[in-house]
N, C-alpha and C. Protein backbone atom coordinates (compact mmCIF):
# COMPACT_ATOMS: atom_id res chain seq x y z
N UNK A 1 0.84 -1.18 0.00
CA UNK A 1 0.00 0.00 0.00
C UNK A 1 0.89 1.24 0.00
N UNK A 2 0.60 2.51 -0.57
CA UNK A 2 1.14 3.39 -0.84
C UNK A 2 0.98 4.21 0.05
N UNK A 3 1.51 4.98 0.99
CA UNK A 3 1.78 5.98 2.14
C UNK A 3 2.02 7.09 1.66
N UNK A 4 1.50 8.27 1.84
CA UNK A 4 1.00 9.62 1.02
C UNK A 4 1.96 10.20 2.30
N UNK A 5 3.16 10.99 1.87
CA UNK A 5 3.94 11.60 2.38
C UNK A 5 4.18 12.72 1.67
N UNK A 6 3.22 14.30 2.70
CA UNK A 6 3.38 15.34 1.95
C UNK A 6 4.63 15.90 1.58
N UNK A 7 4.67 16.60 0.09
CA UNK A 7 6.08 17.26 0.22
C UNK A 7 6.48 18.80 0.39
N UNK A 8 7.23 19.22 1.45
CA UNK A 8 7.62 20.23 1.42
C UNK A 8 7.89 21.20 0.64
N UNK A 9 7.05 22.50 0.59
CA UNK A 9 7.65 23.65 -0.07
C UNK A 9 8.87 24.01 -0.72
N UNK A 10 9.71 23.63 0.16
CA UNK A 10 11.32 23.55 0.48
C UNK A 10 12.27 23.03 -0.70
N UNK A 11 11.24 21.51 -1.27
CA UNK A 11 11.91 20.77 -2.13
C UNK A 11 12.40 21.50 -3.46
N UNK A 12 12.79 20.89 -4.20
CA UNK A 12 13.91 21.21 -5.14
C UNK A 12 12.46 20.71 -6.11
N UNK A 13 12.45 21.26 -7.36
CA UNK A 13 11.33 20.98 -8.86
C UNK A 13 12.04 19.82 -8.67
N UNK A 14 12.96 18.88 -9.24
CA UNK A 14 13.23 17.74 -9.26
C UNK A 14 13.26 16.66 -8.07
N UNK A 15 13.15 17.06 -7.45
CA UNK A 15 12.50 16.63 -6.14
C UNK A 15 10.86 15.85 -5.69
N UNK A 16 10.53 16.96 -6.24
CA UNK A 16 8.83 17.45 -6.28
C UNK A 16 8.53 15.80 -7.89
N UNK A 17 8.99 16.30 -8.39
CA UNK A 17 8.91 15.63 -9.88
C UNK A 17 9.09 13.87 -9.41
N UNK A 18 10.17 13.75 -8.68
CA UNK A 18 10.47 12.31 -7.90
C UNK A 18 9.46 12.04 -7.34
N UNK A 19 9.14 13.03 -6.44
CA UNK A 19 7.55 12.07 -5.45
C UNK A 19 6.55 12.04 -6.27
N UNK A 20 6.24 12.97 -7.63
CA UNK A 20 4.76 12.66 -8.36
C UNK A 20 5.49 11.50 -9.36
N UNK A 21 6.38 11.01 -9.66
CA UNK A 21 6.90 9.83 -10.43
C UNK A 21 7.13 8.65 -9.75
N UNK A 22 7.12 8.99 -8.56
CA UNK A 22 7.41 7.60 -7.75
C UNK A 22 6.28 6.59 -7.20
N UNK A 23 4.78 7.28 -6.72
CA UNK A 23 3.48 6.45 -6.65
C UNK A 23 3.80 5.24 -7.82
N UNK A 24 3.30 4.25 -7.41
CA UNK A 24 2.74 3.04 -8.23
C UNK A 24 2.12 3.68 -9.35
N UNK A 25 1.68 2.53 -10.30
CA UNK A 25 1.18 3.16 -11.86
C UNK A 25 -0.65 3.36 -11.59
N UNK A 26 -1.37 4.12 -11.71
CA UNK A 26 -2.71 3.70 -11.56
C UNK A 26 -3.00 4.68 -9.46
N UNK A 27 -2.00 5.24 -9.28
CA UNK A 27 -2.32 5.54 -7.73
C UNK A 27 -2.70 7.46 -8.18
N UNK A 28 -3.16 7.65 -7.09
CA UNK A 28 -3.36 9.93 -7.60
C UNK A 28 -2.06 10.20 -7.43
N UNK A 29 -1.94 11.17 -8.27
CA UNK A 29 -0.44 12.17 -7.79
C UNK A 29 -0.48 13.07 -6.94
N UNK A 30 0.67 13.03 -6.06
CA UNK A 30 0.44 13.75 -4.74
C UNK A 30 0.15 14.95 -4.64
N UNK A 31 -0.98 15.44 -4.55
CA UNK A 31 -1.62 16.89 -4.35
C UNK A 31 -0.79 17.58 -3.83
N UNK A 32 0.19 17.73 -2.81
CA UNK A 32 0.97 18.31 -2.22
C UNK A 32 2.30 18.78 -2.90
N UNK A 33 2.75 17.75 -4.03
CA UNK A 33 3.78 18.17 -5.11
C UNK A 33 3.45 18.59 -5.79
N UNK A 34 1.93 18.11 -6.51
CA UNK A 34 1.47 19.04 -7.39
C UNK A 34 1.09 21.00 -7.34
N UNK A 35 1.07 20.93 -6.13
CA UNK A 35 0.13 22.27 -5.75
C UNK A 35 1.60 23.07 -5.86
N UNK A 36 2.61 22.38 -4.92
CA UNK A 36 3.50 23.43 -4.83
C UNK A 36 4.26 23.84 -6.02
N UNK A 37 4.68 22.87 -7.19
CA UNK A 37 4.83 22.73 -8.55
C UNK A 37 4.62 24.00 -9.09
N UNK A 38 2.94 23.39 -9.19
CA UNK A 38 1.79 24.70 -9.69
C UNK A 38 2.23 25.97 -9.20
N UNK A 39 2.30 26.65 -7.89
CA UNK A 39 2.43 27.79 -7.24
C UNK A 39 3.52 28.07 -7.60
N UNK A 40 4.73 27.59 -8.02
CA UNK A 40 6.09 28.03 -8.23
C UNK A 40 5.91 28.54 -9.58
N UNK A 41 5.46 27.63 -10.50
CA UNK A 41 5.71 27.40 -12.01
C UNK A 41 4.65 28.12 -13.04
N UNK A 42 3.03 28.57 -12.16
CA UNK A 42 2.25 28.83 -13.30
C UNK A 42 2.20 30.42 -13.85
N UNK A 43 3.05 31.24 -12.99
CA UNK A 43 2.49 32.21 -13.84
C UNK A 43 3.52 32.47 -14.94
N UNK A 44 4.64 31.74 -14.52
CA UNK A 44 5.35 32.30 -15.80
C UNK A 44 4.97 31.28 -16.77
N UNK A 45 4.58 30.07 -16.55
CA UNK A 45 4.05 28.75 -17.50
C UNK A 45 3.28 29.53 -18.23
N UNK A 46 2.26 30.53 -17.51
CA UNK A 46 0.90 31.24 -18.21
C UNK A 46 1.16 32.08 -18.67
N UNK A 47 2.08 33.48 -18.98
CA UNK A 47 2.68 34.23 -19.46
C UNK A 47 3.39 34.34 -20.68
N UNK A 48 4.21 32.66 -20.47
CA UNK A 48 4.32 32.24 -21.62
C UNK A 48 3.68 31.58 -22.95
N UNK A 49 3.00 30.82 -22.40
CA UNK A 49 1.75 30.10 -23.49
C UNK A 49 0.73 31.42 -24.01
N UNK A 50 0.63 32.67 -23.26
CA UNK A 50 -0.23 33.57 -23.38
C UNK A 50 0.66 34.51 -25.35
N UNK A 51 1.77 34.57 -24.87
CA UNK A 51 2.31 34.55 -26.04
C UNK A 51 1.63 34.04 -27.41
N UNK A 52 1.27 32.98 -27.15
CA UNK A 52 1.35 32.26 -28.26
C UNK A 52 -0.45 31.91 -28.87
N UNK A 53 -1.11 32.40 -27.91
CA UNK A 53 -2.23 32.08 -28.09
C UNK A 53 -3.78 33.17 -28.01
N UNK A 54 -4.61 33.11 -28.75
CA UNK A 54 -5.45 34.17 -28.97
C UNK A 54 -6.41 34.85 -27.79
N UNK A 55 -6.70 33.75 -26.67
CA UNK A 55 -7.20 34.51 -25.12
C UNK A 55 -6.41 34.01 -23.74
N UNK A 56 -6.99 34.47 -22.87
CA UNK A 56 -6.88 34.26 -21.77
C UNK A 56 -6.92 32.35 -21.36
N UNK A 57 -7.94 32.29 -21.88
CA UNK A 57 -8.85 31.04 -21.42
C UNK A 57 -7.81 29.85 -22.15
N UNK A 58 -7.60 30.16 -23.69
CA UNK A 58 -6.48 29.41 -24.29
C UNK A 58 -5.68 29.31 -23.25
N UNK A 59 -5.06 30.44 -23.57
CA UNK A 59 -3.26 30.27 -22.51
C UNK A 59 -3.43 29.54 -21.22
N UNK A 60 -4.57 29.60 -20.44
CA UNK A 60 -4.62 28.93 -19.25
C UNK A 60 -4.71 27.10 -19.45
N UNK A 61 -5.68 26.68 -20.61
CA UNK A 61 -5.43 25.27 -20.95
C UNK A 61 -4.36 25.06 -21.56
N UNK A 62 -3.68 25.94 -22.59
CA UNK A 62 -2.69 25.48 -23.04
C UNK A 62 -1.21 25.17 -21.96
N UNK A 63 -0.97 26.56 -20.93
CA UNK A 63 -0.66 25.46 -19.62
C UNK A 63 -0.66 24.70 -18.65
N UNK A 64 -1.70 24.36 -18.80
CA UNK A 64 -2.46 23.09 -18.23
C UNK A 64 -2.27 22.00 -18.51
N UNK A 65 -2.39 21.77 -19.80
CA UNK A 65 -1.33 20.89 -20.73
C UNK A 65 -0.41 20.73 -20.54
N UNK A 66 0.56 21.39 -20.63
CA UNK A 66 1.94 21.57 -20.74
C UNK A 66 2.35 21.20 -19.09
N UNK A 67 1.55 21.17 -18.16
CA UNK A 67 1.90 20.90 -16.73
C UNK A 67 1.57 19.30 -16.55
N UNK A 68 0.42 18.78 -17.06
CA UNK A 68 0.09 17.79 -16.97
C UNK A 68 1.22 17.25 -17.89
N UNK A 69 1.54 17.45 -18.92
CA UNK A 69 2.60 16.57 -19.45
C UNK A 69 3.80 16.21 -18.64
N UNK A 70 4.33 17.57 -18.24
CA UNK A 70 5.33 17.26 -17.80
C UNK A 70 5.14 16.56 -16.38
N UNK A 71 3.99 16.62 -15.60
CA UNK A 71 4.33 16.03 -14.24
C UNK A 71 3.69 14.41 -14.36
N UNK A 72 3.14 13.91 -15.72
CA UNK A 72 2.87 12.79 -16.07
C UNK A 72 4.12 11.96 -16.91
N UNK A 73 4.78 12.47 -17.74
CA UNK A 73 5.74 12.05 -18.74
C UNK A 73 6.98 11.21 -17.56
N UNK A 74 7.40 9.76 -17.99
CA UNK A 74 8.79 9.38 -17.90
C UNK A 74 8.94 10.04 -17.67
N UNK A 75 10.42 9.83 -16.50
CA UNK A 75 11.69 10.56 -16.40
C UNK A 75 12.76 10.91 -17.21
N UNK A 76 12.87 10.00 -18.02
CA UNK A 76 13.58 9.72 -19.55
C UNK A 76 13.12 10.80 -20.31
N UNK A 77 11.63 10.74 -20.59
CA UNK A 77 11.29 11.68 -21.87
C UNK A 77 10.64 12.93 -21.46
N UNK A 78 10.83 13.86 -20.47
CA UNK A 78 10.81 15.20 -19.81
C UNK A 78 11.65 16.15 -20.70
N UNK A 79 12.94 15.54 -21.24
CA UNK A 79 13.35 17.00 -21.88
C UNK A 79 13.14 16.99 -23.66
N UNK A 80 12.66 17.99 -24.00
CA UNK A 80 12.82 18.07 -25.30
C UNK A 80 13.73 17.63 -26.27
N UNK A 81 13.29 17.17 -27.73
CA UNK A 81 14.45 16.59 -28.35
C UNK A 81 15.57 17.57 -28.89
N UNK A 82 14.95 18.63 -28.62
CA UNK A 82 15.73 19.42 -29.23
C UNK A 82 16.74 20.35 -28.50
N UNK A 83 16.49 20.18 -27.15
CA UNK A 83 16.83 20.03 -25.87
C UNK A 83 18.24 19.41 -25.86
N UNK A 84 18.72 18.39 -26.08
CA UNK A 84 19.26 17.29 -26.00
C UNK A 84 20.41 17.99 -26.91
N UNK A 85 21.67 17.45 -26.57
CA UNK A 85 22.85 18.25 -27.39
C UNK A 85 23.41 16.90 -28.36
N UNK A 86 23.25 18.21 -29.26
CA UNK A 86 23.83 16.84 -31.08
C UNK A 86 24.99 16.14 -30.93
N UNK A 87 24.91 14.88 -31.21
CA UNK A 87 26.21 14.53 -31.19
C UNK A 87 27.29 14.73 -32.15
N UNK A 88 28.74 14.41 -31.73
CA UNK A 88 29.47 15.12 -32.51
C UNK A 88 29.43 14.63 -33.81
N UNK A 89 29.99 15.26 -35.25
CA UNK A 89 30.04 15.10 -36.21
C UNK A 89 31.45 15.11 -36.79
């Protein structure tokens, strides 16, 4: 059985990212990593997507999205491919 151990404010984003990746497959993600995540990360998440998109209401799902991906995605596949440095030639 899975033991719901809140996480501190305190923690490090990769930190935070470990305890919502670490539950079993099929368990909730810990409200407590998520929230603080959220509070750190959304307004510039929203600021930015607002850029790119025609309202308010967009930009807010469009990072919504973009949060759910990332606090759902592998650990492996979190960074962009383009992200990733070319190998040499």
């Amino acid at each position: 059985m899975h033991q719901h151990t809140p996480a501190p404010p305190g923690d490090s984003d990769a930190r935070l990212l470990e305890v919502l990746h670490g539950a079993a497959p099929g368990t909730p993600a810990d409200p407590d990593a998520t929230a603080v995540l959220l509070a750190r990360h959304w307004q510039a998440l929203y600021s930015y997507t607002a850029l790119f998109t025609p309202s308010g209401r967009t930009a807010g799902m469009a990072a919504a999205a973009a949060f759910a991906r990332l606090a759902t995605a592998p650990p492996d596949r979190r960074r962009s491919p383009r992200a990733r440095p070319h190998p040499p030639r």
